[in-house]
Protein backbone atom coordinates (compact mmCIF):
# COMPACT_ATOMS: atom_id res chain seq x y z
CA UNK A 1 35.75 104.12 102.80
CA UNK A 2 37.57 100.92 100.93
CA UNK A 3 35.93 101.74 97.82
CA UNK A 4 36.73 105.35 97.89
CA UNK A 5 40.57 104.30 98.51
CA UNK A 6 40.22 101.88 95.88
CA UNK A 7 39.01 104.78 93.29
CA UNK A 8 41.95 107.15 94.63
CA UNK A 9 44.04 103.90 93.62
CA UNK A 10 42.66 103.47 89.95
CA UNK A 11 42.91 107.12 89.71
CA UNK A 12 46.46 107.18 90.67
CA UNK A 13 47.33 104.53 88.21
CA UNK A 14 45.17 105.93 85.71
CA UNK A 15 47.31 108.89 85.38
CA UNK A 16 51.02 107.59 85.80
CA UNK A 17 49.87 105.66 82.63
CA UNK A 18 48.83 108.83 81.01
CA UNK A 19 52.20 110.06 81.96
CA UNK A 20 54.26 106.91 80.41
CA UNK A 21 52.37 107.97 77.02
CA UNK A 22 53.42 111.46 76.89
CA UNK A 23 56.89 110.54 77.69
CA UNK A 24 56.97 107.91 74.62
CA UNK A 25 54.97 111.07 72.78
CA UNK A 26 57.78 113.30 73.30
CA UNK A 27 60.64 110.42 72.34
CA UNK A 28 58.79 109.83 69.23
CA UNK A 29 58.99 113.74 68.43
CA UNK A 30 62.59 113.87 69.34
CA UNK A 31 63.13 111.55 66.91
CA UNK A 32 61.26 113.07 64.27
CA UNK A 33 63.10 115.89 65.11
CA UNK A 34 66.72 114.31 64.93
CA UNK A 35 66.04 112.51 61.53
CA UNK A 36 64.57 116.20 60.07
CA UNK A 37 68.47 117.84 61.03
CA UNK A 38 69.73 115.01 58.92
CA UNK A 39 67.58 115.43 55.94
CA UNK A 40 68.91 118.75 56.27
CA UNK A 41 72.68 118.57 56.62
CA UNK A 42 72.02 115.92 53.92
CA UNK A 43 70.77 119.52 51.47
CA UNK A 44 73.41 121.70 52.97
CA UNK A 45 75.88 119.29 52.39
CA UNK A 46 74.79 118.51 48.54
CA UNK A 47 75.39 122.25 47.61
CA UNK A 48 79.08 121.73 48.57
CA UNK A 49 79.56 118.58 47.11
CA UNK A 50 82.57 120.49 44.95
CA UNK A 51 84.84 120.54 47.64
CA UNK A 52 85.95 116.81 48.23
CA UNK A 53 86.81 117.31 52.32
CA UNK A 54 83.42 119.11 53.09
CA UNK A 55 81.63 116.66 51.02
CA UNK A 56 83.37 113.15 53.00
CA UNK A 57 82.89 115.20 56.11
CA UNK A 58 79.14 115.36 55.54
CA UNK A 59 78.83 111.74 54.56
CA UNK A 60 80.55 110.91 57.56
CA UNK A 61 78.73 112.85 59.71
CA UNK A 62 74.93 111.61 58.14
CA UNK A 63 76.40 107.56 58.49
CA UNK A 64 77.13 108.45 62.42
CA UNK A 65 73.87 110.75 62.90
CA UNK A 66 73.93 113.71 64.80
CA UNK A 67 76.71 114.30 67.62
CA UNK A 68 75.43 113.61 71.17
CA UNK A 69 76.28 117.17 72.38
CA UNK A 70 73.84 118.19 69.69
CA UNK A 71 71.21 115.54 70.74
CA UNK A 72 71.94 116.48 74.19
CA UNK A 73 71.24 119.98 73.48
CA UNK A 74 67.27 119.75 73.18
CA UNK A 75 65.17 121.13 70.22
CA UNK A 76 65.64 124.76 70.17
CA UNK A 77 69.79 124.26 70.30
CA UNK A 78 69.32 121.06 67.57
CA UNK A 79 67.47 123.90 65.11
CA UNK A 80 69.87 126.63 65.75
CA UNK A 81 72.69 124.25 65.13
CA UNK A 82 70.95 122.98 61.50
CA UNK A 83 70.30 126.43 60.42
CA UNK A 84 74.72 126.99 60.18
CA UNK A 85 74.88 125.65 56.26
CA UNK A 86 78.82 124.81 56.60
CA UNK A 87 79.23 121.09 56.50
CA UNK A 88 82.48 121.00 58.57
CA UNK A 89 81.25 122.35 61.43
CA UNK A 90 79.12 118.86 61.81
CA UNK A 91 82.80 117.35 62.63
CA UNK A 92 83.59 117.43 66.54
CA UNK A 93 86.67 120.07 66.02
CA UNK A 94 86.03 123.45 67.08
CA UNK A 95 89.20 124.49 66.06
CA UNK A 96 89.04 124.40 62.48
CA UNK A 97 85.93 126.33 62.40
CA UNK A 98 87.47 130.06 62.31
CA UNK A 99 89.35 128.84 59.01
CA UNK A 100 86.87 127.04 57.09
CA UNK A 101 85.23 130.62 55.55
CA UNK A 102 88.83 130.98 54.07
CA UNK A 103 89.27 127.46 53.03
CA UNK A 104 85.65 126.65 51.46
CA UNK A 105 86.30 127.76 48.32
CA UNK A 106 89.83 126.84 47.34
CA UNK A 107 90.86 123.78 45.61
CA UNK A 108 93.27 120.94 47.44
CA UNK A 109 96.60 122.44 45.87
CA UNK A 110 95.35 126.22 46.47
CA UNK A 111 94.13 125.00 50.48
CA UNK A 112 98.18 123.19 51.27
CA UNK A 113 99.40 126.89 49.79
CA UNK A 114 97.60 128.66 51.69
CA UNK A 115 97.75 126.88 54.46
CA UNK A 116 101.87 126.60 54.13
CA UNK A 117 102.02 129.97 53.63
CA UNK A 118 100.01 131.49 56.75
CA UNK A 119 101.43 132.22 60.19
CA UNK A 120 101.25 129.63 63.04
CA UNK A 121 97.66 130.23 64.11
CA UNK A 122 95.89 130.16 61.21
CA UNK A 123 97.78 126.90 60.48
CA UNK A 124 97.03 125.07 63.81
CA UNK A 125 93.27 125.81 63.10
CA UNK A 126 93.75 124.25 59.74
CA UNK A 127 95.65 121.34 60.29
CA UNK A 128 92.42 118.89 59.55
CA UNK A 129 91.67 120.68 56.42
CA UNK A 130 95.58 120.25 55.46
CA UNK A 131 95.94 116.66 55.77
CA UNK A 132 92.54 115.52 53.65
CA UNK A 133 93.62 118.24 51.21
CA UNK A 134 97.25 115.94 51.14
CA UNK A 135 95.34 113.17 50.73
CA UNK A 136 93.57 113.62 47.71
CA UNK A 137 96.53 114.94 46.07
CA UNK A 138 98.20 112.17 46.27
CA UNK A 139 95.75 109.83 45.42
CA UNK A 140 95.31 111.75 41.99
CA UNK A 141 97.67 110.46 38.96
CA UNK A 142 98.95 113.94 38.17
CA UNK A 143 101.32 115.28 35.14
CA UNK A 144 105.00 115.34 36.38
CA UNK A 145 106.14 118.65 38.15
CA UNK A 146 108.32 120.62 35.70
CA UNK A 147 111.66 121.82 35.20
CA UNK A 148 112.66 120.53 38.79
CA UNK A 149 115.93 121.24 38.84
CA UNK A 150 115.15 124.86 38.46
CA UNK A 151 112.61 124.99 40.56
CA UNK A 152 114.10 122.60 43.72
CA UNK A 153 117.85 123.49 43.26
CA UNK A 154 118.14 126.81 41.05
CA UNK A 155 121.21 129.27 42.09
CA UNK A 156 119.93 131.73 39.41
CA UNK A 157 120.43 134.68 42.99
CA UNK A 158 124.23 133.38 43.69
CA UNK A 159 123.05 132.37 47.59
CA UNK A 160 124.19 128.73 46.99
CA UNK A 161 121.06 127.25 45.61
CA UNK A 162 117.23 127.19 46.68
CA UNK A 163 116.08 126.81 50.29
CA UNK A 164 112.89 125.27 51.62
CA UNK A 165 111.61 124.82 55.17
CA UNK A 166 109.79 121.55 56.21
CA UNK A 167 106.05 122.85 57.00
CA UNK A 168 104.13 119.62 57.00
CA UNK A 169 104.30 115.80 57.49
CA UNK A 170 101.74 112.98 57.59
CA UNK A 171 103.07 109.35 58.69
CA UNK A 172 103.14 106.46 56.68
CA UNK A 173 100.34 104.61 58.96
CA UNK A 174 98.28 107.75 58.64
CA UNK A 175 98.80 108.15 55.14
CA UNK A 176 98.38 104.78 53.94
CA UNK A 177 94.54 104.19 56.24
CA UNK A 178 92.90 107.43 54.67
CA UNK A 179 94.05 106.24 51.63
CA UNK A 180 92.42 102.92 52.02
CA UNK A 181 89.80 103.80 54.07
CA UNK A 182 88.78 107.07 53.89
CA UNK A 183 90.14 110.19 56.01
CA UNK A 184 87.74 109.69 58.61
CA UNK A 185 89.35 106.73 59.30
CA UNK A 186 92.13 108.68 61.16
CA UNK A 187 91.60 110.68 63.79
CA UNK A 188 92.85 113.83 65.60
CA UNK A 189 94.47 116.17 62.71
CA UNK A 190 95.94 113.88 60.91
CA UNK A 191 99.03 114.89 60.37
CA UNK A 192 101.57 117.48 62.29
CA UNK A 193 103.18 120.74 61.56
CA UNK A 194 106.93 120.45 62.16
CA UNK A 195 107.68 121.99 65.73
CA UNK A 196 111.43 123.35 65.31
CA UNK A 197 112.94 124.62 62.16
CA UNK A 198 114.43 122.33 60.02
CA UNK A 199 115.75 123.91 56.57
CA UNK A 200 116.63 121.52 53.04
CA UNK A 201 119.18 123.44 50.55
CA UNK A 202 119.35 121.72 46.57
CA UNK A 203 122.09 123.44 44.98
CA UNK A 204 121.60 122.14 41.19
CA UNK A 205 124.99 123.65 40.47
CA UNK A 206 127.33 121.09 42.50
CA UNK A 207 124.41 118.63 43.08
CA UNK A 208 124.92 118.85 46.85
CA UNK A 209 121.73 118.42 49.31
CA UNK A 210 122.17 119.83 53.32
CA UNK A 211 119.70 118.97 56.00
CA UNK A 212 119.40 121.01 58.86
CA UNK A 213 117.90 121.31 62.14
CA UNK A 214 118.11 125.16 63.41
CA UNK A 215 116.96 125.90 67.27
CA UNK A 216 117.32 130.04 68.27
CA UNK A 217 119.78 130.71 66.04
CA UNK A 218 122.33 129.74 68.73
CA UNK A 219 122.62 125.84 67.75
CA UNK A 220 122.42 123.68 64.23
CA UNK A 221 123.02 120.15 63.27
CA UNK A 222 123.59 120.11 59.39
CA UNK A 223 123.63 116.79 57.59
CA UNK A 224 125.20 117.17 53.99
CA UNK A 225 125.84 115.17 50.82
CA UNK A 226 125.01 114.25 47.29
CA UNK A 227 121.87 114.25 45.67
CA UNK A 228 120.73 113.09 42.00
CA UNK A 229 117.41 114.50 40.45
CA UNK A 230 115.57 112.49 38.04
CA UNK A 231 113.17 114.82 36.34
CA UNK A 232 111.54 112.10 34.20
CA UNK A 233 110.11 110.15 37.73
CA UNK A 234 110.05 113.13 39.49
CA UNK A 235 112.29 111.43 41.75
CA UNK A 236 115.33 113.20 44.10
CA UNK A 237 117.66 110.22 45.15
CA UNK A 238 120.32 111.77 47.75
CA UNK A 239 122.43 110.45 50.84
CA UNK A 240 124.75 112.34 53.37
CA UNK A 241 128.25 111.85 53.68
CA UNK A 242 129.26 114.64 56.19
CA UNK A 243 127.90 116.14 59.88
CA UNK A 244 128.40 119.57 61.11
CA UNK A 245 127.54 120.49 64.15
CA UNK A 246 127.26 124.35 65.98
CA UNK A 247 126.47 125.74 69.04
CA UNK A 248 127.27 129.26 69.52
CA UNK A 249 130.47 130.30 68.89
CA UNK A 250 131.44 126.01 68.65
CA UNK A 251 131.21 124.38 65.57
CA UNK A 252 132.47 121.23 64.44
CA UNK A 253 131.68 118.33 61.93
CA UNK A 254 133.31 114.75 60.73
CA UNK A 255 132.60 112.59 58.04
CA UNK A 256 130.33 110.16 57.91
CA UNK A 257 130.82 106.93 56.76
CA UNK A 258 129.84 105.18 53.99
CA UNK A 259 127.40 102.85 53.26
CA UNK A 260 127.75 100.23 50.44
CA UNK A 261 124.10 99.22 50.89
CA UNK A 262 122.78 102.88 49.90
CA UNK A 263 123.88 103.25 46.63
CA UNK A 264 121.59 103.37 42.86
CA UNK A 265 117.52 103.33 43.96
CA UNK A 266 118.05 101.80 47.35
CA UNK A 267 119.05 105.29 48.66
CA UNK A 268 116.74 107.59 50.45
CA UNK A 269 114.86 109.62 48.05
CA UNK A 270 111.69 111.95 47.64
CA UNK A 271 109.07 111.28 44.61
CA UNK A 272 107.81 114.98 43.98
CA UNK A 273 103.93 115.59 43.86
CA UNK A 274 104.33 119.40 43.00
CA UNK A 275 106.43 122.02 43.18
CA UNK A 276 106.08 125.65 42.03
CA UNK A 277 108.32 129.20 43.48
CA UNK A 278 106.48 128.98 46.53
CA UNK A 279 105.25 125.20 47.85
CA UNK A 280 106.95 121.26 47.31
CA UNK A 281 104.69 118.09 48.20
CA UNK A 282 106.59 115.08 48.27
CA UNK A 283 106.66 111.10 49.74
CA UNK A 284 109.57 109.78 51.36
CA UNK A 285 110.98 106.69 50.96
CA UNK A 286 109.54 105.90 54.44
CA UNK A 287 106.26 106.31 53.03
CA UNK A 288 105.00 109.57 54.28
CA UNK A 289 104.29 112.89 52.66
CA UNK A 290 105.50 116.77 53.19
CA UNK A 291 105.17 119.78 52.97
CA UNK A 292 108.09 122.28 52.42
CA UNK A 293 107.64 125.94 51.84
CA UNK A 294 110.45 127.85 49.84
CA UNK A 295 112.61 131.01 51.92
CA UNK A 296 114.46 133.77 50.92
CA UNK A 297 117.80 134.97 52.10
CA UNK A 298 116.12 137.61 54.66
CA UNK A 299 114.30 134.82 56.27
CA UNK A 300 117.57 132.77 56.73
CA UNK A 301 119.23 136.03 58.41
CA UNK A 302 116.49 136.53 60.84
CA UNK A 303 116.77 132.52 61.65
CA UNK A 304 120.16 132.32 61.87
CA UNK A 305 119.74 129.06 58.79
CA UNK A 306 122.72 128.58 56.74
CA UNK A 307 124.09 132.00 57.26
């Protein structure tokens, strides 16, 4: 009777030793597995090499390996998942995914256009693809933007100059780290679209520059001033000498005072990346960059801006 307990014993043993093999079988597959889905966002990834922000996404993304929800996922999800060829869908945003068919194919300058120029959906989805799109643009030594007073401050329709609403910004902190580093160095989107509307008007014809901030069409707060353009640096110096302020039918404003430290190149300015009829990129003096989109007069009507 021992000795047939004893054999139950060994066989027992026997085959929880068989079972600690398959297990370490089946880890060594998974791995196989795993390193095969890199080899092959490593391919997908080389056949969009052209566009810069798909092409650091995937290195990123084959430095880090594959995502845990992915490795959590099991074989048949990790396969499915290697057979979608876009390389930014390896980064951990779902939200930028319904605009990356659009974006794919356009160049930096072309993506911050379109981008600027969409409705509020289609730019919260593209927010990533906006700010590593900034990046390289202003990492590249590019020719000056031309004829800028035209372009930034022309009156050529009589409605007191040209008109552009702040889109985009990216921080000095942000800015400065991708720069250095790489964009993904910074998380999250990187930058922010602006949440109220806030409106610049150049008029080239009396060199004056107003700020505002516009909420409903019911209240304003308008900074105003002077503003010099210096189309050989590409460089807008400007400071504000007057405040006007509205809410409804209320409106008043003062003058500001002056400041004797803010005169020459130690005022606040704006060194201008591009600027065409449609888009301006530009850094601040704080160090960050923007994004302002140009509006017409109907625009400014159905805002209640400047009217």
């Amino acid at each position: 009777e021992r000795e047939s307990r004893g054999i139950g014993v060994w066989r027992r043993r026997g085959t929880g030793g068989q079972g600690a093999r398959r297990e370490r079988d089946r880890e060594r597959e998974r791995e196989r597995e795993r390193e095969r889905e890199v080899k092959r966002m490593h391919r997908s990834c080389g056949r969009l090499s052209g566009v810069s922000s798909s092409a650091g996404v995937c290195a990123a993304a084959a430095r880090r390996g594959l995502p845990a929800s992915r490795r959590r996922g099991g074989l048949a999800q990790q396969q499915h998942n290697a057979s979608v060829p876009a390389p930014r869908r390896v980064r951990p945003r779902a939200s930028t995914e319904g605009s990356s068919s659009v974006l794919d194919n356009l160049d930096n300058l072309a993506l911050v256009k379109k981008v600027a120029l969409s409705g509020k959906v289609f730019q919260q989805i593209s927010a990533r693809e906006m700010f590593e799109a900034l990046i390289a643009i202003n990492q590249i030594k590019s020719k000056k933007p031309e004829n800028l007073s035209k372009v930034l401050a022309g009156n050529e329709a009589g409605e007191g100059g040209s008109y552009w609403k702040l889109v985009y910004t990216v921080g000095k902190k942000n800015l400065n780290e991708a720069t250095s580093k790489g964009t993904g160095s910074v998380g999250g989107n990187g930058g922010n679209f602006f949440p109220v509307t806030a409106v610049q008007n150049w008029n080239e014809e009396t060199n004056r520059i107003q700020n505002g901030i516009f909420i409903l069409g019911v209240f304003s707060l308008i900074f105003s001033g002077d503003f010099e353009l210096v189309d050989k640096s590409a460089i807008l110096y400007f400071d504000f000498d007057r405040l006007d302020i509205s809410l409804g039918p209320l409106s008043f404003g003062f003058d500001l005072p002056a400041n004797e430290e803010r005169v020459g190149k130690k005022r606040p300015f704006f060194i201008w990346l591009h600027a065409d009829e449609d888009i301006a990129i530009g850094r601040g003096r704080g160090g960050g960059i923007a994004v302002w989109k140009k509006v017409d007069k109907s625009y400014r009507e159905d805002e209640g801006v400047y009217v």
